[in-house]
PDB file of N, CA and C in Angstrom:
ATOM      1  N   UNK A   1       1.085  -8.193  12.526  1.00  0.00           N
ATOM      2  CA  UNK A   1       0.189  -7.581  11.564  1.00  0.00           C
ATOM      3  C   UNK A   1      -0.779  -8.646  11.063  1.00  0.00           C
ATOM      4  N   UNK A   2      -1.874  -8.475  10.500  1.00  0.00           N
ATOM      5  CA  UNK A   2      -3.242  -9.001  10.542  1.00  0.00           C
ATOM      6  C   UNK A   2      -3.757  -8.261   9.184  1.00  0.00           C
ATOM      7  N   UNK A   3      -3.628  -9.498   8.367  1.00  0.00           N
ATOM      8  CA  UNK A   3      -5.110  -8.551   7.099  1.00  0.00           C
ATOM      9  C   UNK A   3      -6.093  -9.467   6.734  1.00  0.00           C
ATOM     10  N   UNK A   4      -7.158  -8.803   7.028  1.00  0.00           N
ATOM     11  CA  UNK A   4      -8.354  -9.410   7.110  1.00  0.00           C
ATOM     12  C   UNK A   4      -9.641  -8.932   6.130  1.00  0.00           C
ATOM     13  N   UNK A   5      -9.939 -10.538   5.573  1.00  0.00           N
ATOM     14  CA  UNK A   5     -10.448 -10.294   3.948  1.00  0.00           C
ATOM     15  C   UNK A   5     -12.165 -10.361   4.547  1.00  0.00           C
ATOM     16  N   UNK A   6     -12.585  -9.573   4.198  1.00  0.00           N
ATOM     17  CA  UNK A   6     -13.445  -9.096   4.401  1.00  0.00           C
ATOM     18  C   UNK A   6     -14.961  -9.875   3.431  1.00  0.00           C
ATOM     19  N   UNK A   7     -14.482  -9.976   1.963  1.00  0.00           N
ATOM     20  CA  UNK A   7     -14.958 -10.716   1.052  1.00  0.00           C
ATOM     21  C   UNK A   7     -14.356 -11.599   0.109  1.00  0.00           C
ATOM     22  N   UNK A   8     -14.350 -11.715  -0.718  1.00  0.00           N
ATOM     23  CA  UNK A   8     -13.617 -12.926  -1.950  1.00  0.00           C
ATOM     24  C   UNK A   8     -12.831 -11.395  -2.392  1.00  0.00           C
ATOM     25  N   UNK A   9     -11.353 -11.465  -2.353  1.00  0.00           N
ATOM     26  CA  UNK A   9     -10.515 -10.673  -2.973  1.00  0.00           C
ATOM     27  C   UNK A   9      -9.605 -11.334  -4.138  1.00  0.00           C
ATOM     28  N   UNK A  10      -9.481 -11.019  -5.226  1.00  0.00           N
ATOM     29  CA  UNK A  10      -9.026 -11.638  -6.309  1.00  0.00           C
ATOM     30  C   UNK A  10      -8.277 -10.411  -7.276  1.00  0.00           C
ATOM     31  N   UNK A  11      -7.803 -10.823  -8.275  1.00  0.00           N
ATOM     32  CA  UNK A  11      -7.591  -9.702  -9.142  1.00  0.00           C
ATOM     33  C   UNK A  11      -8.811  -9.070  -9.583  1.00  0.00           C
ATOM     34  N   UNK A  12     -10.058  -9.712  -9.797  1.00  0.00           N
ATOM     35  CA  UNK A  12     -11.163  -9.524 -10.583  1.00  0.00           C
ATOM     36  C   UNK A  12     -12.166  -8.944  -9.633  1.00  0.00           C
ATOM     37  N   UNK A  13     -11.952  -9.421  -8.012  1.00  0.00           N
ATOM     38  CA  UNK A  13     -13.101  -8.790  -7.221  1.00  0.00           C
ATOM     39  C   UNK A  13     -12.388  -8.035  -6.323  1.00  0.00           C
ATOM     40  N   UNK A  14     -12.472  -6.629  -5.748  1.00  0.00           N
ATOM     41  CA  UNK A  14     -12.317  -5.858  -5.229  1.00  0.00           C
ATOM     42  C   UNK A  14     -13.067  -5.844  -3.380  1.00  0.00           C
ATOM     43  N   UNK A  15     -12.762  -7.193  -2.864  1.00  0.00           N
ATOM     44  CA  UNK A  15     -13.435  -7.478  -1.308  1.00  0.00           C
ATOM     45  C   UNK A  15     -12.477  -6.201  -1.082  1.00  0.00           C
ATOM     46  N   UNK A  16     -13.387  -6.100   0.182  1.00  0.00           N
ATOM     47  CA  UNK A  16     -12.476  -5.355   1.243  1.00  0.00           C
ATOM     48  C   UNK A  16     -11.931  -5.892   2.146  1.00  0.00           C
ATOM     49  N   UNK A  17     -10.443  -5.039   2.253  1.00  0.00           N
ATOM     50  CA  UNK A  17      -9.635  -6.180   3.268  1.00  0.00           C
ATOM     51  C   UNK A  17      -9.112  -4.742   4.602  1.00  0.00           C
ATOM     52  N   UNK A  18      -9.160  -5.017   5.320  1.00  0.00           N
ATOM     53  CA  UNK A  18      -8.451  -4.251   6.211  1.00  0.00           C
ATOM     54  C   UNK A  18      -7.077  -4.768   6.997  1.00  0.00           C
ATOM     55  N   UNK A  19      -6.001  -3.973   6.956  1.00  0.00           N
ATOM     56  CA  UNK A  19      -4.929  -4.234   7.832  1.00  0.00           C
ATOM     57  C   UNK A  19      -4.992  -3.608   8.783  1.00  0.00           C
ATOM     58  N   UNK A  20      -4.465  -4.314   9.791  1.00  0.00           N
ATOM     59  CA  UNK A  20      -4.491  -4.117  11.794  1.00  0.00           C
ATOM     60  C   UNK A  20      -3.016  -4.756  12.115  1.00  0.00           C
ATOM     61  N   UNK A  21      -2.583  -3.540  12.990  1.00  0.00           N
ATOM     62  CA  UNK A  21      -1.214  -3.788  13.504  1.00  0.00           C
ATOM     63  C   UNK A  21      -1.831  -3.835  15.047  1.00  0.00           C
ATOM     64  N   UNK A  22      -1.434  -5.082  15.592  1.00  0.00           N
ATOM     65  CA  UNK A  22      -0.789  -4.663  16.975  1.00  0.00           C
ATOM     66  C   UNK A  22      -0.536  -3.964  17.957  1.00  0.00           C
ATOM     67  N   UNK A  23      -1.437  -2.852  18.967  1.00  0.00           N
ATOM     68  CA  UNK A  23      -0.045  -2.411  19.713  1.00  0.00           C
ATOM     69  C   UNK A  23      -0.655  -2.513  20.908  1.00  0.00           C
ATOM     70  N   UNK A  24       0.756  -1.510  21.827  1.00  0.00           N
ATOM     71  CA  UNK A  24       0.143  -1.193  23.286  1.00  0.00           C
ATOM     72  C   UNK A  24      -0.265   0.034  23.331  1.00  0.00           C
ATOM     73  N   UNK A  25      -0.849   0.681  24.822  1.00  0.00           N
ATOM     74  CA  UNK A  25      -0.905   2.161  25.059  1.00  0.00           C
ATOM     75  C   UNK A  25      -1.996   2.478  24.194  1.00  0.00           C
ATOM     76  N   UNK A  26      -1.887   3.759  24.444  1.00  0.00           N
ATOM     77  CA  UNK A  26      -3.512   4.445  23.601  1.00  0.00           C
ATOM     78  C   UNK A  26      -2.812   5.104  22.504  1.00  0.00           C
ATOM     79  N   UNK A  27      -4.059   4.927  21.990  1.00  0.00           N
ATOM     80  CA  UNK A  27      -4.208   5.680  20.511  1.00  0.00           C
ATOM     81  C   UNK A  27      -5.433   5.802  19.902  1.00  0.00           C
ATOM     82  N   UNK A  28      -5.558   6.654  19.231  1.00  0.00           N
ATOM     83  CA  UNK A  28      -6.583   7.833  19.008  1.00  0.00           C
ATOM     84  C   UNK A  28      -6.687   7.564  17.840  1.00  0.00           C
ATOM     85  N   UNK A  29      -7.794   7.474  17.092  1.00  0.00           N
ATOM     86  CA  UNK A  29      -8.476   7.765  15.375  1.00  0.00           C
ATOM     87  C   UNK A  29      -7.823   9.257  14.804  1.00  0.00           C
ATOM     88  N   UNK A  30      -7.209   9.259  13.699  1.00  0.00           N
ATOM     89  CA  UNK A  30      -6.512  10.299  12.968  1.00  0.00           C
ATOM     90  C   UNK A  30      -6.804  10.344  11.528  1.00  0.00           C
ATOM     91  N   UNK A  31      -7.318  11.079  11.167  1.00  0.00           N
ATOM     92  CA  UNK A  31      -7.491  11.249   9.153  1.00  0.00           C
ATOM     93  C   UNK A  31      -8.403   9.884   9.246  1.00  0.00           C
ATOM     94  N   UNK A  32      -7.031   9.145   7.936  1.00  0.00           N
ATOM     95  CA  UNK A  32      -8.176   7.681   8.080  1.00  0.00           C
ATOM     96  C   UNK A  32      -7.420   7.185   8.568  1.00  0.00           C
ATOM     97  N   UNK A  33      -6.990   6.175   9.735  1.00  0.00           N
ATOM     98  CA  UNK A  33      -6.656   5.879  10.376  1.00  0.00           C
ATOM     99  C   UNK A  33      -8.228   5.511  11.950  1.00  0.00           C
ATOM    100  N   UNK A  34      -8.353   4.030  11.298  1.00  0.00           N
ATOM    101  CA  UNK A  34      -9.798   3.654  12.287  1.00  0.00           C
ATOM    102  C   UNK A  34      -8.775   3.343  13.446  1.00  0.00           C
ATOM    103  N   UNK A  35      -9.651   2.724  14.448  1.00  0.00           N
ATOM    104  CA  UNK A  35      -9.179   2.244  16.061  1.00  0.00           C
ATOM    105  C   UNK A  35     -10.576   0.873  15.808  1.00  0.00           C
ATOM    106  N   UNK A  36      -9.881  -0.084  16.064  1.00  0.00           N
ATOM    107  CA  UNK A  36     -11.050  -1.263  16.335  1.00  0.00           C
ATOM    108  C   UNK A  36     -10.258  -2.341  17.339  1.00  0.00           C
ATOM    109  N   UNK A  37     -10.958  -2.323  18.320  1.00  0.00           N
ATOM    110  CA  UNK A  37     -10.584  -3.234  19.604  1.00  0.00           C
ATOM    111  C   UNK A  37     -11.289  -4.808  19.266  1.00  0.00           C
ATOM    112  N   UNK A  38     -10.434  -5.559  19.754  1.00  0.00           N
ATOM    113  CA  UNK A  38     -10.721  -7.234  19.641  1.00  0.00           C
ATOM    114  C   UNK A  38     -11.076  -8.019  20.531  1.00  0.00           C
ATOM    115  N   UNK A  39     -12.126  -8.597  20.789  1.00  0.00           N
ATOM    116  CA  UNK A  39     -11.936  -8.862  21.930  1.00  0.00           C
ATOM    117  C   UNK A  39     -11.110 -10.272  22.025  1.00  0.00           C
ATOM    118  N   UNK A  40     -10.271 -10.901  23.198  1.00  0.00           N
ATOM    119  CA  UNK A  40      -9.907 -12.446  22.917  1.00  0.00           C
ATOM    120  C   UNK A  40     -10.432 -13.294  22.445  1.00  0.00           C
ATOM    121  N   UNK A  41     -10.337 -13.996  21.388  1.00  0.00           N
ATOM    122  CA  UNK A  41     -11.226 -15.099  20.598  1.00  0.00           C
ATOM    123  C   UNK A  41     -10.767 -16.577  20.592  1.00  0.00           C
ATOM    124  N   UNK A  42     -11.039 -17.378  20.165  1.00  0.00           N
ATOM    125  CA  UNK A  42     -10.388 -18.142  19.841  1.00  0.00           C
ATOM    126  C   UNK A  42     -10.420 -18.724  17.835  1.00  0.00           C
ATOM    127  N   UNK A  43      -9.023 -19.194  17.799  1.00  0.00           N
ATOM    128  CA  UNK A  43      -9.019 -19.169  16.118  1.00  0.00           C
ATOM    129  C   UNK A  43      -8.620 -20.948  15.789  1.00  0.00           C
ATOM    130  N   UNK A  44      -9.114 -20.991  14.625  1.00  0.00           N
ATOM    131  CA  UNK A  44      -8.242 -22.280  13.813  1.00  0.00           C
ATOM    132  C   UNK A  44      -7.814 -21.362  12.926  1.00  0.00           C
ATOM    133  N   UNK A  45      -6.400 -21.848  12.816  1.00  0.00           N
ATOM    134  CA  UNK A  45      -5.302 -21.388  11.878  1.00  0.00           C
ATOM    135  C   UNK A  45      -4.791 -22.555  11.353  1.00  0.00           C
ATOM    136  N   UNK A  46      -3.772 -22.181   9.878  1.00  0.00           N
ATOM    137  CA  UNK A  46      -2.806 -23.340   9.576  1.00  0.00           C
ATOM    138  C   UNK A  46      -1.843 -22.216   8.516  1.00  0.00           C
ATOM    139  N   UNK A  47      -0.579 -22.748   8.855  1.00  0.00           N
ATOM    140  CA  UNK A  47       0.377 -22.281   8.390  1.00  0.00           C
ATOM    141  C   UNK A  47       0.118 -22.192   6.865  1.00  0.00           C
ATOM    142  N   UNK A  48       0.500 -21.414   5.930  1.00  0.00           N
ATOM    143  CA  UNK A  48       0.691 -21.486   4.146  1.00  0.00           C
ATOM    144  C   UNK A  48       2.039 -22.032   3.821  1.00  0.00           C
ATOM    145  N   UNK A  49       1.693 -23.265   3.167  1.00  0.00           N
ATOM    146  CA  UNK A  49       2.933 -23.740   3.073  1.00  0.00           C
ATOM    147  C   UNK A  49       3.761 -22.778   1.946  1.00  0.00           C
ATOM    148  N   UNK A  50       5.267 -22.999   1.951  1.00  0.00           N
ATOM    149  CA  UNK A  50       5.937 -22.674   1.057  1.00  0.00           C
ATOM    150  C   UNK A  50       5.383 -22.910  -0.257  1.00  0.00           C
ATOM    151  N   UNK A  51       5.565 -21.874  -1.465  1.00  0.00           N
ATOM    152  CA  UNK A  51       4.981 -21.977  -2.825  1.00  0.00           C
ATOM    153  C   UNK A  51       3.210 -21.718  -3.011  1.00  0.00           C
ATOM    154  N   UNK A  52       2.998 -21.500  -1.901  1.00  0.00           N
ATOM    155  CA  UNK A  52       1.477 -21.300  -1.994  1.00  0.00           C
ATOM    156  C   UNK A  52       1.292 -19.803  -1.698  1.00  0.00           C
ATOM    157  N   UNK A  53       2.118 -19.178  -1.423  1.00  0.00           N
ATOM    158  CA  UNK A  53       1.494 -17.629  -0.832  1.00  0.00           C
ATOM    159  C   UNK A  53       1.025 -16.710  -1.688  1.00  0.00           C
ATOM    160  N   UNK A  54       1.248 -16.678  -3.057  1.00  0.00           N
ATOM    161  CA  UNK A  54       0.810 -16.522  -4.541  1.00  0.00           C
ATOM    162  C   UNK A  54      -0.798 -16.635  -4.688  1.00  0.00           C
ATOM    163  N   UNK A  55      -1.563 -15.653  -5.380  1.00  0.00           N
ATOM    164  CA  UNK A  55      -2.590 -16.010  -5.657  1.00  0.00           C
ATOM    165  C   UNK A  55      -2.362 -16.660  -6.999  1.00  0.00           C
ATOM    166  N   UNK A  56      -3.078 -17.976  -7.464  1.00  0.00           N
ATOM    167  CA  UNK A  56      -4.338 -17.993  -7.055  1.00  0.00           C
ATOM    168  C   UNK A  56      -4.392 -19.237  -6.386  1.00  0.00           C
ATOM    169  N   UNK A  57      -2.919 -19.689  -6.395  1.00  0.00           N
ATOM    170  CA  UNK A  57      -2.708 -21.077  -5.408  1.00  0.00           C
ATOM    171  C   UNK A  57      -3.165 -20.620  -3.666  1.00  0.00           C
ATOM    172  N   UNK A  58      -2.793 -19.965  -3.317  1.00  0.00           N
ATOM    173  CA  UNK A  58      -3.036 -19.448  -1.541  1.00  0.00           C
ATOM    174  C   UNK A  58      -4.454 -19.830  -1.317  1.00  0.00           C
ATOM    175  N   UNK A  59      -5.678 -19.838  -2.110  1.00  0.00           N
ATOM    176  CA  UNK A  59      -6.869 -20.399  -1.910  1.00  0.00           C
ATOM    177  C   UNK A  59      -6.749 -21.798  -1.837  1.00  0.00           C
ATOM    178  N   UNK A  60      -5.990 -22.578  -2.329  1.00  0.00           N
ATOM    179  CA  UNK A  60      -6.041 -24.146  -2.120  1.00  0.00           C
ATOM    180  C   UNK A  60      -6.154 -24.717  -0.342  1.00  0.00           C
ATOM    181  N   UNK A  61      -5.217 -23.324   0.259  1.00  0.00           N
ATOM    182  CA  UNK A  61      -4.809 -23.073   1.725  1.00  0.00           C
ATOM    183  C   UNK A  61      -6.530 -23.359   2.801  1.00  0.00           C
ATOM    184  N   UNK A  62      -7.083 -22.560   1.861  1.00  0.00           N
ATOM    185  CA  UNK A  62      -8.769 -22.265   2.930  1.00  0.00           C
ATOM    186  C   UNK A  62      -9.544 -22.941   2.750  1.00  0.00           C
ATOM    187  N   UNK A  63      -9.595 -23.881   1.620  1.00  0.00           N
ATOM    188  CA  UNK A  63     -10.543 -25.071   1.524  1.00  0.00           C
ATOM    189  C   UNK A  63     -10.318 -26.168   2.679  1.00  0.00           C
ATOM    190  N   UNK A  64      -9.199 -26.442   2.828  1.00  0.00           N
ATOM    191  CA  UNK A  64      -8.942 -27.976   3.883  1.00  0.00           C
ATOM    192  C   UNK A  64      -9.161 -27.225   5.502  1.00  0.00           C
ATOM    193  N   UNK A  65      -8.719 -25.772   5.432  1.00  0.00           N
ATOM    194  CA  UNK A  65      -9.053 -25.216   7.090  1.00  0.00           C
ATOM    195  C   UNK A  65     -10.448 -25.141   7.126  1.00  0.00           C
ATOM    196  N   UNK A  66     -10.992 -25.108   6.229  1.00  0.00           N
ATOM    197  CA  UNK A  66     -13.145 -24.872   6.524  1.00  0.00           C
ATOM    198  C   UNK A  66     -13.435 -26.140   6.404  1.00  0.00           C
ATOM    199  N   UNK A  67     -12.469 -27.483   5.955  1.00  0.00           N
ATOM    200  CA  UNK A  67     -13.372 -28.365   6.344  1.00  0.00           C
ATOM    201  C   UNK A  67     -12.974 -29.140   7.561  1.00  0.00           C
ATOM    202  N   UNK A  68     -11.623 -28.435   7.759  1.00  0.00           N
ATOM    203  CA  UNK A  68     -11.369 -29.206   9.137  1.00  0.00           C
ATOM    204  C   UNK A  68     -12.296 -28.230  10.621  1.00  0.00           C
ATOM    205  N   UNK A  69     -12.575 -27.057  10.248  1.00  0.00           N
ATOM    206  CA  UNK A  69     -13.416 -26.406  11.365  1.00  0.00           C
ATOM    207  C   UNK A  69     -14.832 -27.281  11.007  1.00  0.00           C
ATOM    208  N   UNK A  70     -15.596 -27.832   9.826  1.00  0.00           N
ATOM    209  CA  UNK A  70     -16.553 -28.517  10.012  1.00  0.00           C
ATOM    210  C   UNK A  70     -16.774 -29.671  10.944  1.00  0.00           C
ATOM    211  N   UNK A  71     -15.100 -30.398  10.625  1.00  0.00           N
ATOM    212  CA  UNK A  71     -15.509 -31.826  10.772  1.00  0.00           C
ATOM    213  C   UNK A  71     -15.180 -31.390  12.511  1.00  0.00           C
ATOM    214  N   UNK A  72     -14.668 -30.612  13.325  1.00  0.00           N
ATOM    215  CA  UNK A  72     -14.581 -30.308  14.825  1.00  0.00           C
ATOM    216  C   UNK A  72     -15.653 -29.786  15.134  1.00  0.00           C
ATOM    217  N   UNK A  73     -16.893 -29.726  14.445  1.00  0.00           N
ATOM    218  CA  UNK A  73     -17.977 -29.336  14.946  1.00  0.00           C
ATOM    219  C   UNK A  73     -18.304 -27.525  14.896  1.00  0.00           C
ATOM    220  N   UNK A  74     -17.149 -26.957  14.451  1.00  0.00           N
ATOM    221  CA  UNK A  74     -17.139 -25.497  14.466  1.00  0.00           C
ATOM    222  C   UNK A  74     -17.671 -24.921  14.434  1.00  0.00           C
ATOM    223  N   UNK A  75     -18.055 -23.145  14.022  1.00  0.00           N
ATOM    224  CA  UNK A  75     -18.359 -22.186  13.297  1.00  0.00           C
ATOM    225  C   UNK A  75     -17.181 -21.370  13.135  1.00  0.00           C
ATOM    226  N   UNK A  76     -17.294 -20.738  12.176  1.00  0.00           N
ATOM    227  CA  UNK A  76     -16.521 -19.498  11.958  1.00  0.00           C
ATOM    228  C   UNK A  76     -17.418 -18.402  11.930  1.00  0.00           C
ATOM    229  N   UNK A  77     -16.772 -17.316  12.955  1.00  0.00           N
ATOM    230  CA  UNK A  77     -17.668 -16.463  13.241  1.00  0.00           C
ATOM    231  C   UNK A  77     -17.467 -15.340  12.409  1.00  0.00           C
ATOM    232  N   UNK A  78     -16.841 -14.848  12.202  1.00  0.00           N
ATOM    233  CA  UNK A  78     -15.964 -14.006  11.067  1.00  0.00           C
ATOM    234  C   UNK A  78     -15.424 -14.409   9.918  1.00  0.00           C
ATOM    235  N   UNK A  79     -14.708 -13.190   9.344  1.00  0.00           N
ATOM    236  CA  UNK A  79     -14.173 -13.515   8.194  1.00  0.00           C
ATOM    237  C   UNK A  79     -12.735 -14.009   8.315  1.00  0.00           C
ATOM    238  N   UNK A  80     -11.887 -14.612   7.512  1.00  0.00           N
ATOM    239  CA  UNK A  80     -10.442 -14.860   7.397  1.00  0.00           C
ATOM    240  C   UNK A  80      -9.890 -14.247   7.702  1.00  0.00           C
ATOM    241  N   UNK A  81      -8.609 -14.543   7.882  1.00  0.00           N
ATOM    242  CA  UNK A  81      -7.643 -13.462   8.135  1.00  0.00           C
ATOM    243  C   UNK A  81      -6.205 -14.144   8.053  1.00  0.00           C
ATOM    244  N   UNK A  82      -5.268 -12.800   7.680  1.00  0.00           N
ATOM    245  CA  UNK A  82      -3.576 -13.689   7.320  1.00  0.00           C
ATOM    246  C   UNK A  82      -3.019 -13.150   8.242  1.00  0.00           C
ATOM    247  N   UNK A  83      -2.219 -14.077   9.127  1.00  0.00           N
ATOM    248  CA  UNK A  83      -1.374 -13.532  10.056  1.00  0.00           C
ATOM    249  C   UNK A  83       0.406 -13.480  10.337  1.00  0.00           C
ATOM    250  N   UNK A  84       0.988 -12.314  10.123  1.00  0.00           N
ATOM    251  CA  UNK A  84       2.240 -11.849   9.659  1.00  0.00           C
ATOM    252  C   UNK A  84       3.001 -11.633  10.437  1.00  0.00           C
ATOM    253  N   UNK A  85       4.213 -13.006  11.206  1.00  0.00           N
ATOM    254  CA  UNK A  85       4.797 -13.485  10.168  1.00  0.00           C
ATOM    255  C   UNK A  85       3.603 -14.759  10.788  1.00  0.00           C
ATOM    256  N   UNK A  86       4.219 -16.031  10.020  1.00  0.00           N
ATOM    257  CA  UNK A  86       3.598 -17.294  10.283  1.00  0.00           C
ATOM    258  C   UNK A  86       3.882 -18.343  11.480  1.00  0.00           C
ATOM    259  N   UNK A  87       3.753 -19.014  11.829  1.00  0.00           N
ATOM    260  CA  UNK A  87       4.400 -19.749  12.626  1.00  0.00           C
ATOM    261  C   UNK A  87       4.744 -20.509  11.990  1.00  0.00           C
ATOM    262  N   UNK A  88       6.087 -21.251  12.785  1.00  0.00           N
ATOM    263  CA  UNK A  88       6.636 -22.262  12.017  1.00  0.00           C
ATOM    264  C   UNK A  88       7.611 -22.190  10.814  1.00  0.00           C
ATOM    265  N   UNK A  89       8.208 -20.658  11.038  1.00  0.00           N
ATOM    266  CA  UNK A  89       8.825 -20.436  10.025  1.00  0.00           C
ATOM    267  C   UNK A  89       8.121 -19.879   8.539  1.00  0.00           C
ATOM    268  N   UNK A  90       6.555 -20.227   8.161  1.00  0.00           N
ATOM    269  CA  UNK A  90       5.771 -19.770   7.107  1.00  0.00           C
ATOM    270  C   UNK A  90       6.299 -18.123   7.132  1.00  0.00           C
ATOM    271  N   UNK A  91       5.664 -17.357   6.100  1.00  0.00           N
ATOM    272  CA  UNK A  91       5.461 -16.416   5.803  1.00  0.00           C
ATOM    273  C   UNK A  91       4.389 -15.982   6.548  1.00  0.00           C
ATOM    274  N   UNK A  92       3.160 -16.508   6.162  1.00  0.00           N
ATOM    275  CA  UNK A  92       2.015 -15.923   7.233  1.00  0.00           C
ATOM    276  C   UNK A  92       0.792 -17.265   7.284  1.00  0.00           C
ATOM    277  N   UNK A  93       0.304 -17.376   8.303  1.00  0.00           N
ATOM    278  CA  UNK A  93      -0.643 -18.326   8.362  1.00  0.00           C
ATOM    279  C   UNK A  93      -2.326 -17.721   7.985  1.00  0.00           C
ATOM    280  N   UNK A  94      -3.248 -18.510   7.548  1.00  0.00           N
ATOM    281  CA  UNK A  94      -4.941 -18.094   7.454  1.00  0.00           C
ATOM    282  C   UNK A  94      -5.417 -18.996   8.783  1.00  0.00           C
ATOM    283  N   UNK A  95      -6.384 -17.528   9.061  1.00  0.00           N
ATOM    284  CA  UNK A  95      -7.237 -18.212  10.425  1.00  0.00           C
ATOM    285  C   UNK A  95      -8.150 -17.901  10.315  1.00  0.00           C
ATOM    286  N   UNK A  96      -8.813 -18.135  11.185  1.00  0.00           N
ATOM    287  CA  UNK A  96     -10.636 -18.179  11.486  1.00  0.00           C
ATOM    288  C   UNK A  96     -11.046 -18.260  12.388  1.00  0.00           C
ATOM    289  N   UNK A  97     -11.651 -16.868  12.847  1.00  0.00           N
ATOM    290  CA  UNK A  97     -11.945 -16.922  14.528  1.00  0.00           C
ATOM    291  C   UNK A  97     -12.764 -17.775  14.668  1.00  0.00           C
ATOM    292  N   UNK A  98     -13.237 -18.868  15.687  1.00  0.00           N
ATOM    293  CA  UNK A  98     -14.372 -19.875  15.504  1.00  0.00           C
ATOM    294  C   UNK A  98     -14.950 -19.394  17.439  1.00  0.00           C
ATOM    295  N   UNK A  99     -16.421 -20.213  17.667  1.00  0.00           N
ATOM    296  CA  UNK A  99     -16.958 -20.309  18.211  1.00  0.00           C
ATOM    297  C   UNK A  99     -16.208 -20.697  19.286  1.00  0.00           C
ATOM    298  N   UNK A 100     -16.344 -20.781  20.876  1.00  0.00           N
ATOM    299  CA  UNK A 100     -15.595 -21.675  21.702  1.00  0.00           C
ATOM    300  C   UNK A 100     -16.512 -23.256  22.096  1.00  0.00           C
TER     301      UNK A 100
END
């Protein structure tokens, strides 16, 4: 599972975030229930350490990943995203699809 912040989400700002599960096989748009295909990307991610998954600490998380996609020359082509579970044992990691 995948939720992906769309804008600055906070208690105070209302971004939009969408969740995306995974699957195989087909499936069809129903009520609300969208269909959005991905194509393969490539991402910088980094695990959330323990004690950080809490807002409003979990932002401390996305400052050091945007400057480590700077200092590799990056872009981020999109918006963030948390990915569920984490590697490494985390809860869930933040990524960033970047440029190849």
């Amino acid at each position: 599972m995948s939720v992906h912040h769309h804008d600055l989400t906070t208690r105070d700002n209302e971004g939009p975030v969408e969740v995306a599960i995974a699957c195989e096989g087909p499936v069809e748009p129903a009520d609300d229930l969208l269909i959005r295909l991905l194509p393969a990307r490539r991402e910088a991610f980094v695990s959330v350490p323990a004690g950080h998954e809490n807002f409003p600490l979990v932002l401390s998380v996305y400052e050091p990943l945007e400057a480590w996609i700077d200092r590799h020359g990056l872009i981020a082509i999109d918006s963030p995203y948390e990915i569920y579970p984490g590697s490494g044992g985390a809860d869930f990691d933040i990524a960033y699809p970047v440029n190849s």
